[in-house]
N, C-alpha and C. Protein backbone atom coordinates (compact mmCIF):
# COMPACT_ATOMS: atom_id res chain seq x y z
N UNK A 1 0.85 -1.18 0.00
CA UNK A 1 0.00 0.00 0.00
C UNK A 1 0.89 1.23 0.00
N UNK A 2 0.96 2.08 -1.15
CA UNK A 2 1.40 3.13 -1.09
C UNK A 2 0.51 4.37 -0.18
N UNK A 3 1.07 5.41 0.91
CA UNK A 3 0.43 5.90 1.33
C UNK A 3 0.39 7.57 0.57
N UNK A 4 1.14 8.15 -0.17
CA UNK A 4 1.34 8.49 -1.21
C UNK A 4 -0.12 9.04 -1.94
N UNK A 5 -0.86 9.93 -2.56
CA UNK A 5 -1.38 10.67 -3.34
C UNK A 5 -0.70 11.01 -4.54
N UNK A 6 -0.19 10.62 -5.84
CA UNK A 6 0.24 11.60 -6.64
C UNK A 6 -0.70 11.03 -8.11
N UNK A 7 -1.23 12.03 -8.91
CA UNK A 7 -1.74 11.80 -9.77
C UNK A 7 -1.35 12.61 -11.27
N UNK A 8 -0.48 12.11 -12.34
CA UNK A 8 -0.27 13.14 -13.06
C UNK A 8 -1.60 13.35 -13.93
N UNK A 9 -0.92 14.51 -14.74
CA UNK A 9 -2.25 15.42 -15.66
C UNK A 9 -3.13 13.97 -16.28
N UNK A 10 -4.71 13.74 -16.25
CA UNK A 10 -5.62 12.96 -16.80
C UNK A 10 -5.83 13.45 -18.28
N UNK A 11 -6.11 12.02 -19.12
CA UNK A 11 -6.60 12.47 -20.05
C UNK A 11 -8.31 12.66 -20.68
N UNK A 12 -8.71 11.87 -19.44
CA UNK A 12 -10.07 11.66 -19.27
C UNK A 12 -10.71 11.71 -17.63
N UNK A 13 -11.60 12.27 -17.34
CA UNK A 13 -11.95 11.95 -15.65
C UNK A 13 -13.74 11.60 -15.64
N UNK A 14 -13.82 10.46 -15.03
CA UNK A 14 -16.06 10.75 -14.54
C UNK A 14 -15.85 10.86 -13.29
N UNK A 15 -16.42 11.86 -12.85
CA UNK A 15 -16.46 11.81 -11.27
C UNK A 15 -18.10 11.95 -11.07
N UNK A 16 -18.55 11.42 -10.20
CA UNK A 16 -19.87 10.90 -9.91
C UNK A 16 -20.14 10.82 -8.10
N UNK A 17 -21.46 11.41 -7.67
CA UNK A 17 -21.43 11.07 -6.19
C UNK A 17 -22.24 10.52 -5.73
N UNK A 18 -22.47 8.96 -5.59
CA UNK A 18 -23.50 8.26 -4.93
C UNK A 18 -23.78 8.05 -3.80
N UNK A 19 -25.16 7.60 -3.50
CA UNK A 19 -25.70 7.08 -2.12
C UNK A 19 -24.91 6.44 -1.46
N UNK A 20 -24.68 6.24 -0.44
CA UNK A 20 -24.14 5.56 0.47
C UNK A 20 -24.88 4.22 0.93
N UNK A 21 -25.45 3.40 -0.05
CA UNK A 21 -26.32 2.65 0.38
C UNK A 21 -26.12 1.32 -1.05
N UNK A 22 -26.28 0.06 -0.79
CA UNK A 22 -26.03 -1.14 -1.59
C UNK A 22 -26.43 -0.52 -3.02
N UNK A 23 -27.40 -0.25 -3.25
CA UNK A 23 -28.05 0.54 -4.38
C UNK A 23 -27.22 1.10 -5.55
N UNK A 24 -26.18 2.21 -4.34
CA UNK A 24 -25.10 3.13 -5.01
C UNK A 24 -23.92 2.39 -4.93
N UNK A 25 -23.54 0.73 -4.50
CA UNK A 25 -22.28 0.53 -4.78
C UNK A 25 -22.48 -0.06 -6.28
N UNK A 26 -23.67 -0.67 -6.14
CA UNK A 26 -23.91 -1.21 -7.54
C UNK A 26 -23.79 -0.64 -9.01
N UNK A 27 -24.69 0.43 -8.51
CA UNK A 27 -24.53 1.49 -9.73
C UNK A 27 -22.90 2.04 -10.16
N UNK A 28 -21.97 2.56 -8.72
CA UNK A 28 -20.93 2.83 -9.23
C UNK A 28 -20.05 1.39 -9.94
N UNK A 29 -20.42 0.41 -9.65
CA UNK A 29 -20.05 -0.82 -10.97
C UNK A 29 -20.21 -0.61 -11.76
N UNK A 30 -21.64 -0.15 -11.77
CA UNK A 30 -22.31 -0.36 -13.64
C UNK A 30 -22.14 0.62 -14.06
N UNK A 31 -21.67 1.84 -13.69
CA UNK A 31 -20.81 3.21 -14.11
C UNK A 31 -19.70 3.28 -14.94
N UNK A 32 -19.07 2.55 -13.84
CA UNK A 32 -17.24 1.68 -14.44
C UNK A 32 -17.93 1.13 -15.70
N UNK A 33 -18.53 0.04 -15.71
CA UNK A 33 -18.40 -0.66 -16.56
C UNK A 33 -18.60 -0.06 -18.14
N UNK A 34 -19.51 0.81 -17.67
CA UNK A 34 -20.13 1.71 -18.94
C UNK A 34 -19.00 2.57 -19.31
N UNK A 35 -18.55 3.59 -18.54
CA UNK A 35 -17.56 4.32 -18.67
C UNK A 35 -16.21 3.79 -19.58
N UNK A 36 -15.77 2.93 -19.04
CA UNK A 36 -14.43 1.80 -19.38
C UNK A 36 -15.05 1.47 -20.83
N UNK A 37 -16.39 1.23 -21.10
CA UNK A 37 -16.90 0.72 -22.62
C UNK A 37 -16.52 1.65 -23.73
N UNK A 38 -17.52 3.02 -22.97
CA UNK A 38 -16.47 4.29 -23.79
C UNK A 38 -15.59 4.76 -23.57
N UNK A 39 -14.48 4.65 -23.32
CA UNK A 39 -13.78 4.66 -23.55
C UNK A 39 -12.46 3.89 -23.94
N UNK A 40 -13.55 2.48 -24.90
CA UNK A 40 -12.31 2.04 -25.81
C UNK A 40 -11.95 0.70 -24.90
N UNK A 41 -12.59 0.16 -23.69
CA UNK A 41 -11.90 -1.47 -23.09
C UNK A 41 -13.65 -1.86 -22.83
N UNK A 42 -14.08 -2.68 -23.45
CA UNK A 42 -15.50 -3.04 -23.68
C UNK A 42 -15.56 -3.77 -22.65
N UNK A 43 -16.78 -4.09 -22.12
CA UNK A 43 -17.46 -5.10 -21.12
C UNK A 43 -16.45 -6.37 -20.92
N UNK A 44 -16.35 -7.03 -21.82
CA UNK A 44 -15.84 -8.18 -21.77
C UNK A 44 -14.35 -8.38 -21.91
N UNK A 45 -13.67 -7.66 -21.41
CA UNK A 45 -12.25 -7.33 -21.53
C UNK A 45 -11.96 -7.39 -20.48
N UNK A 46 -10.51 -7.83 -20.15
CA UNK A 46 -9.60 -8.01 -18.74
C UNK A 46 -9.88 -6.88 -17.85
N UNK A 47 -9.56 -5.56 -18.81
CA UNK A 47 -9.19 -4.11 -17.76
C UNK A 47 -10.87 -3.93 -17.30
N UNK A 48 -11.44 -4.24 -18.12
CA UNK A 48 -13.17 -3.33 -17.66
C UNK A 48 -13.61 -4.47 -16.72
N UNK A 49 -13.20 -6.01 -16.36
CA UNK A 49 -13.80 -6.83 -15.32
C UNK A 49 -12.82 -6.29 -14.37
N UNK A 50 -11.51 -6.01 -14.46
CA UNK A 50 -10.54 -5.71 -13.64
C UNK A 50 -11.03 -4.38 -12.40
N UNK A 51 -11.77 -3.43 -13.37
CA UNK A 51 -11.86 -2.36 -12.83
C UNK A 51 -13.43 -2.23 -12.24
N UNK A 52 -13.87 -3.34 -12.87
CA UNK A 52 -15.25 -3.13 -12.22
C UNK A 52 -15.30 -4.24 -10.96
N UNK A 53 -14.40 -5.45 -10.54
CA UNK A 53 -14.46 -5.41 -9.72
C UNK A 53 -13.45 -4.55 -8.16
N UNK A 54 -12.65 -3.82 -8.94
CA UNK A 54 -11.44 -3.00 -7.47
C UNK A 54 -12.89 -2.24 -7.24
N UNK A 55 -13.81 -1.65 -8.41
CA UNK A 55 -14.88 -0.87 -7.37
C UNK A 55 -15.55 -1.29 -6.85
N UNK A 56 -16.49 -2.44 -6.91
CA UNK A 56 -17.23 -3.31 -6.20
C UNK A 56 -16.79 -3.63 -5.01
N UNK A 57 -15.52 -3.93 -4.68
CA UNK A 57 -14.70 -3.72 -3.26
C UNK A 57 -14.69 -2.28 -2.88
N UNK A 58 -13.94 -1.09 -3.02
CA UNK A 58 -13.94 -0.19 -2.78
C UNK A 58 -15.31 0.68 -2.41
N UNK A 59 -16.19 0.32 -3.71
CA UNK A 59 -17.62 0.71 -3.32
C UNK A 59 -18.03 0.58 -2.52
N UNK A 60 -18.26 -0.75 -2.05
CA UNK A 60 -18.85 -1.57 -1.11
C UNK A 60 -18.08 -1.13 0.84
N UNK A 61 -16.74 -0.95 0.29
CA UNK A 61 -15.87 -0.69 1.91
C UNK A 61 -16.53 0.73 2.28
N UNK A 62 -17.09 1.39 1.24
CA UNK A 62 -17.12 2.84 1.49
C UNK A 62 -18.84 2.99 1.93
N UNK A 63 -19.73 2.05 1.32
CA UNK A 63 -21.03 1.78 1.86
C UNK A 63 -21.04 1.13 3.40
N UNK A 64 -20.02 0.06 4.00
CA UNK A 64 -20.47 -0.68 5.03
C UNK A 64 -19.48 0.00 5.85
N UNK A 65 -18.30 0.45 5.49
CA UNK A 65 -17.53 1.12 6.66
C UNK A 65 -17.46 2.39 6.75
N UNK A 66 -17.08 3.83 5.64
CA UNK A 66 -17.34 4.85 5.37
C UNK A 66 -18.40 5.84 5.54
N UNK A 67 -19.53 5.22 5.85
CA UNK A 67 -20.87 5.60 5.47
C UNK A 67 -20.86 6.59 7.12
N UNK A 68 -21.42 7.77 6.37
CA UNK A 68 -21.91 8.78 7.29
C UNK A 68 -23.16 9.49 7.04
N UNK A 69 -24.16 9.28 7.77
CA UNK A 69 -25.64 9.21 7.54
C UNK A 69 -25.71 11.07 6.56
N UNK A 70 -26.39 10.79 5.53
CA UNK A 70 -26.63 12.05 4.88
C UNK A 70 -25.83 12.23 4.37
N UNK A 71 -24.48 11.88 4.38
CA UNK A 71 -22.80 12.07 3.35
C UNK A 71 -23.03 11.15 2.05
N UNK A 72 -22.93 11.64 0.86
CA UNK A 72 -22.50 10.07 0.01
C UNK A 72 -21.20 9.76 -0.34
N UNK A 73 -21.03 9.01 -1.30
CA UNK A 73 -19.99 8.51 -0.91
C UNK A 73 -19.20 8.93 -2.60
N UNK A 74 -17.89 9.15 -2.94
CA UNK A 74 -17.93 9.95 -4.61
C UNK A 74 -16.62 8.82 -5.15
N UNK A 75 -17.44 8.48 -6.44
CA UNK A 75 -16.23 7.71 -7.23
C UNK A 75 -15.64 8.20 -8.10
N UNK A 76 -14.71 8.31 -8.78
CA UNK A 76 -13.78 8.87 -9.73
C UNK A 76 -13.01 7.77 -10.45
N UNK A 77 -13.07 8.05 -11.59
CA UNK A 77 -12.21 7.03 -13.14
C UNK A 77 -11.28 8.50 -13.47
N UNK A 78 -10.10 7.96 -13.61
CA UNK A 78 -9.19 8.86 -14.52
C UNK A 78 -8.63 8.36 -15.15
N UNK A 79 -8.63 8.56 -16.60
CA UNK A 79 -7.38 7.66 -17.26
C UNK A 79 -6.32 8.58 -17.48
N UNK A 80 -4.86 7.78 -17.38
CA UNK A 80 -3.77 8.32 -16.99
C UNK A 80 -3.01 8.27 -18.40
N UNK A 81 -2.11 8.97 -18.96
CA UNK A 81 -1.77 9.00 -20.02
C UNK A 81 -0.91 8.14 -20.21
N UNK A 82 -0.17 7.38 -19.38
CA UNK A 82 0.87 6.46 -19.66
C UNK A 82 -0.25 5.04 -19.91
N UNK A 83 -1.30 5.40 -19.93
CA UNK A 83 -2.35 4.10 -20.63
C UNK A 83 -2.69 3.12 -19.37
N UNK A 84 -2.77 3.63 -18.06
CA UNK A 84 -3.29 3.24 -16.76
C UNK A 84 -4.88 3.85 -16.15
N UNK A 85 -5.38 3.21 -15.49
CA UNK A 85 -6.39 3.73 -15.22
C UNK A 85 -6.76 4.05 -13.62
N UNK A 86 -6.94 4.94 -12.78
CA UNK A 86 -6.40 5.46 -11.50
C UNK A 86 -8.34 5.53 -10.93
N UNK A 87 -8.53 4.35 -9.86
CA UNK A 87 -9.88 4.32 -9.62
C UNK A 87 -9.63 5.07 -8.20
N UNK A 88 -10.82 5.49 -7.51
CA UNK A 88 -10.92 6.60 -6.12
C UNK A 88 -12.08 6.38 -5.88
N UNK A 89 -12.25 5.64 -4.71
CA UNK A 89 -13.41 5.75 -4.12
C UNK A 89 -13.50 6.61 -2.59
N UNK A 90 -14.26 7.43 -2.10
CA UNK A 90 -13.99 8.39 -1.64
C UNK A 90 -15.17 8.58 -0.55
N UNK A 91 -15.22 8.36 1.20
CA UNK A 91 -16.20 8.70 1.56
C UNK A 91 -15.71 9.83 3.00
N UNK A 92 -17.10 9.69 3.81
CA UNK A 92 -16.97 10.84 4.86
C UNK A 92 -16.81 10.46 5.95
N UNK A 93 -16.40 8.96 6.48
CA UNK A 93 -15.42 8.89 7.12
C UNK A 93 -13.96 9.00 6.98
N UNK A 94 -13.43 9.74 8.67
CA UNK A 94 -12.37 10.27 8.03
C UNK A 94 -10.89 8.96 8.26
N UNK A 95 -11.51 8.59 9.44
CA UNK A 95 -10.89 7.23 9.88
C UNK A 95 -10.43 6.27 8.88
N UNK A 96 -8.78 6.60 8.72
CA UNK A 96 -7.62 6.17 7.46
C UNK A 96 -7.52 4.53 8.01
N UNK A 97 -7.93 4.57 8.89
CA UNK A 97 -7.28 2.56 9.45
C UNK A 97 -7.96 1.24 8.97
N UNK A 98 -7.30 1.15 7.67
CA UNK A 98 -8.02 -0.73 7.21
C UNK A 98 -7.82 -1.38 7.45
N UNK A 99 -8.58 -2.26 7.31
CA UNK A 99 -8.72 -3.89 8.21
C UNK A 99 -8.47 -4.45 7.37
N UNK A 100 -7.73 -5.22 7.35
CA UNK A 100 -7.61 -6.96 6.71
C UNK A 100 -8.13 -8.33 7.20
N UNK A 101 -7.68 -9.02 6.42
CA UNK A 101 -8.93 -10.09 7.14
C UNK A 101 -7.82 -10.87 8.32
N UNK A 102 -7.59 -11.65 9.15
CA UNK A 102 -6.80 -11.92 10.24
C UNK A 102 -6.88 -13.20 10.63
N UNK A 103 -8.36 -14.40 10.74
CA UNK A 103 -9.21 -15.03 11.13
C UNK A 103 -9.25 -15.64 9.69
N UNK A 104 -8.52 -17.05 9.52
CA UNK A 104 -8.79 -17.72 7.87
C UNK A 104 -10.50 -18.07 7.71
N UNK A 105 -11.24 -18.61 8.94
CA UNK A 105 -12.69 -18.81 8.55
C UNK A 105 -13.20 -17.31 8.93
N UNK A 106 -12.86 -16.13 8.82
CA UNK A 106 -13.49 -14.95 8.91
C UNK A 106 -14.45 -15.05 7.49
N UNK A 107 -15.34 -14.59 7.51
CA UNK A 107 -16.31 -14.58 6.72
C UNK A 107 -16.35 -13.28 5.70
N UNK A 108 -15.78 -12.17 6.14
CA UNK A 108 -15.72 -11.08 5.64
C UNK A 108 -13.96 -10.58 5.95
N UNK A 109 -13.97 -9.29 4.92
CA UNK A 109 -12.53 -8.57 5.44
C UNK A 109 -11.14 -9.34 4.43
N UNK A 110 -12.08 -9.65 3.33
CA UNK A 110 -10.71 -9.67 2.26
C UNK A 110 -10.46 -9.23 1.08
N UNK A 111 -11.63 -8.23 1.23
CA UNK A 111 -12.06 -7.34 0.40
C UNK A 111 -10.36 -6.55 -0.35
N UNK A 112 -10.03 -6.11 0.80
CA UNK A 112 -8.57 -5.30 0.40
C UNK A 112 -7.42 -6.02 -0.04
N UNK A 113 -7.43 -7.24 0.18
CA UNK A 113 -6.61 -8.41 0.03
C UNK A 113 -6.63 -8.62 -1.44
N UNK A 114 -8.06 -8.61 -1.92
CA UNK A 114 -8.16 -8.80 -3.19
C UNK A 114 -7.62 -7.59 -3.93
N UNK A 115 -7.90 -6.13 -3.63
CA UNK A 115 -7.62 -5.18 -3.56
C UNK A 115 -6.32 -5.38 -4.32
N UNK A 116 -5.34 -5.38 -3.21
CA UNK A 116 -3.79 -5.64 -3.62
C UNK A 116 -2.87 -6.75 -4.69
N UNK A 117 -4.16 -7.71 -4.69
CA UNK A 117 -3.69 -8.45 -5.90
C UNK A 117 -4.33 -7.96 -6.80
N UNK A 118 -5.26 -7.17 -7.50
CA UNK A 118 -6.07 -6.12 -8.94
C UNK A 118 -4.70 -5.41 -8.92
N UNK A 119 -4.43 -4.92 -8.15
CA UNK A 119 -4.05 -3.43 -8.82
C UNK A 119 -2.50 -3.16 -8.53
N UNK A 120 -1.92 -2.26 -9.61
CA UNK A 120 -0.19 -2.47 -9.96
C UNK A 120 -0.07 -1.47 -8.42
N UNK A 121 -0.70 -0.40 -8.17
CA UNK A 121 -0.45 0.09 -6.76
C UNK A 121 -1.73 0.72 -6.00
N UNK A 122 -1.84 0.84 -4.92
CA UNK A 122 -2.97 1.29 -4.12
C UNK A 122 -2.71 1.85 -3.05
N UNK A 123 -3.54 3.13 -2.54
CA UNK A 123 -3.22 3.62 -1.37
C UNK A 123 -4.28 4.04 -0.81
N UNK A 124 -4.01 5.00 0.41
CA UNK A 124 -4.95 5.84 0.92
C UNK A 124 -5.02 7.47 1.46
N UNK A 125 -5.94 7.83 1.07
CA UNK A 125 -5.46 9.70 1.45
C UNK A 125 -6.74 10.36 2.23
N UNK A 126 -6.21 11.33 2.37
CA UNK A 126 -7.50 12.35 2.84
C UNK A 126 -8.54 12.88 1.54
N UNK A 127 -9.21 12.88 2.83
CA UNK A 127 -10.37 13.80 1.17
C UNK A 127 -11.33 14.52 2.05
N UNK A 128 -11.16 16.23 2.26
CA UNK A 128 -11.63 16.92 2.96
C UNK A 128 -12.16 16.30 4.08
N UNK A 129 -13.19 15.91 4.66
CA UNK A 129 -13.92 15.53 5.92
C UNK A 129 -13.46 14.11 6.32
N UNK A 130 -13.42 13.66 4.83
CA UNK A 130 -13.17 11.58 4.83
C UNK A 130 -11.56 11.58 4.40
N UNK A 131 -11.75 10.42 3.77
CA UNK A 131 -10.73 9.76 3.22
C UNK A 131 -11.01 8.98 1.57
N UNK A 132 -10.31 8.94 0.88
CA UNK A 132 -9.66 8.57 -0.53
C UNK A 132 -9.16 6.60 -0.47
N UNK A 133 -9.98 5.84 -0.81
CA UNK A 133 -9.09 5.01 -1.09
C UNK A 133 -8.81 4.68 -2.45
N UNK A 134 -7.40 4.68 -3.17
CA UNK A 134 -6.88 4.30 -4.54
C UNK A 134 -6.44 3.01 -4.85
N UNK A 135 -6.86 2.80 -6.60
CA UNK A 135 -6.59 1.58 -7.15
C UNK A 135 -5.80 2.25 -8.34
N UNK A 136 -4.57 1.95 -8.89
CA UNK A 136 -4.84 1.78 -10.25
C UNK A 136 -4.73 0.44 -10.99
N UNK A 137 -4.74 0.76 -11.91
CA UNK A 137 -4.73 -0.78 -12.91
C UNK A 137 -3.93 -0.34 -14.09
N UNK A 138 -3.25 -1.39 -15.21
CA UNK A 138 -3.02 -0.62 -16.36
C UNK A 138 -3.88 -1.53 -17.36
N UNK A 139 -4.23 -0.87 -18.36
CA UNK A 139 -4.81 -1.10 -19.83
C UNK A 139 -4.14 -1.43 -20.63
N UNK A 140 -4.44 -2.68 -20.94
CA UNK A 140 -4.18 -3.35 -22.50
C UNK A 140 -4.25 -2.38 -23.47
N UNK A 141 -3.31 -1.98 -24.78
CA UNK A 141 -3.41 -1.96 -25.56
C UNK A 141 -4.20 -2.62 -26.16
N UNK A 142 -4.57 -4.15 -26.43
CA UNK A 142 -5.38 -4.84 -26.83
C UNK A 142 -7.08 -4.75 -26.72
N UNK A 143 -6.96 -3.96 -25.21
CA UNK A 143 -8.73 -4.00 -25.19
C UNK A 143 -9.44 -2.50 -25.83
N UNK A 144 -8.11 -1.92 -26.43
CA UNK A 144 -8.58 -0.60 -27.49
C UNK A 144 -9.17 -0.94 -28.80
């Protein structure tokens, strides 16, 4: 886990701010997925399952742990010009401390685990009131 923020100039950004509720982790999936379509890595491609599930984790950490009643919760796609794609899921808790899973029959809490095997690096930052957690991934040439 890089703890680290740095993002160079985007060549593309969706930033979007959903509910804080199962509803809105879903949708920010089917956002990704759409998004990633236009722009050139279709549904059925490595990077667009790649990236639609780091948000489905991220989404989801930011619905069951993040969640601050009346706050939502904001996702962000940037594609990066070196042909990477830099995911941010972003809520209003401000509390930086993740859990991993610890307990092999734990039932939950490997969400981030998976996390770290998706993505070439990942971290965590502030984000005014909350906190920022980052994925990136890189893109095939191929799924253009």
């Amino acid at each position: 886990m890089n703890a680290e923020i740095t993002t160079p100039t985007p060549t593309a950004t969706l930033t979007q701010r959903l509910s804080p509720t199962p509803r809105g982790a879903r949708l920010a999936r089917r956002l990704t997925a759409h998004q990633l379509t236009a722009w050139g890595h279709p549904y059925d491609t490595d990077a667009n399952r790649t990236a639609q599930q780091l948000v489905a984790e991220l989404a989801a950490n930011a619905v069951t742990h993040g969640r601050v009643p009346g706050r939502d919760f904001e996702l962000r796609l940037t594609l990066l010009p070196e042909g990477a794609l830099r995911i941010e899921v972003s809520d209003a808790r401000g509390d930086r401390q993740l859990r991993f899973v610890t307990e092999p029959d734990a039932e939950g809490g490997r969400g981030l685990l998976l996390v770290s095997l998706l993505a070439r690096t990942w971290g965590v930052a502030e984000w005014g009131v909350g906190k920022t957690v980052w994925a990136e991934i890189a893109l095939k040439q191929a799924d253009r």
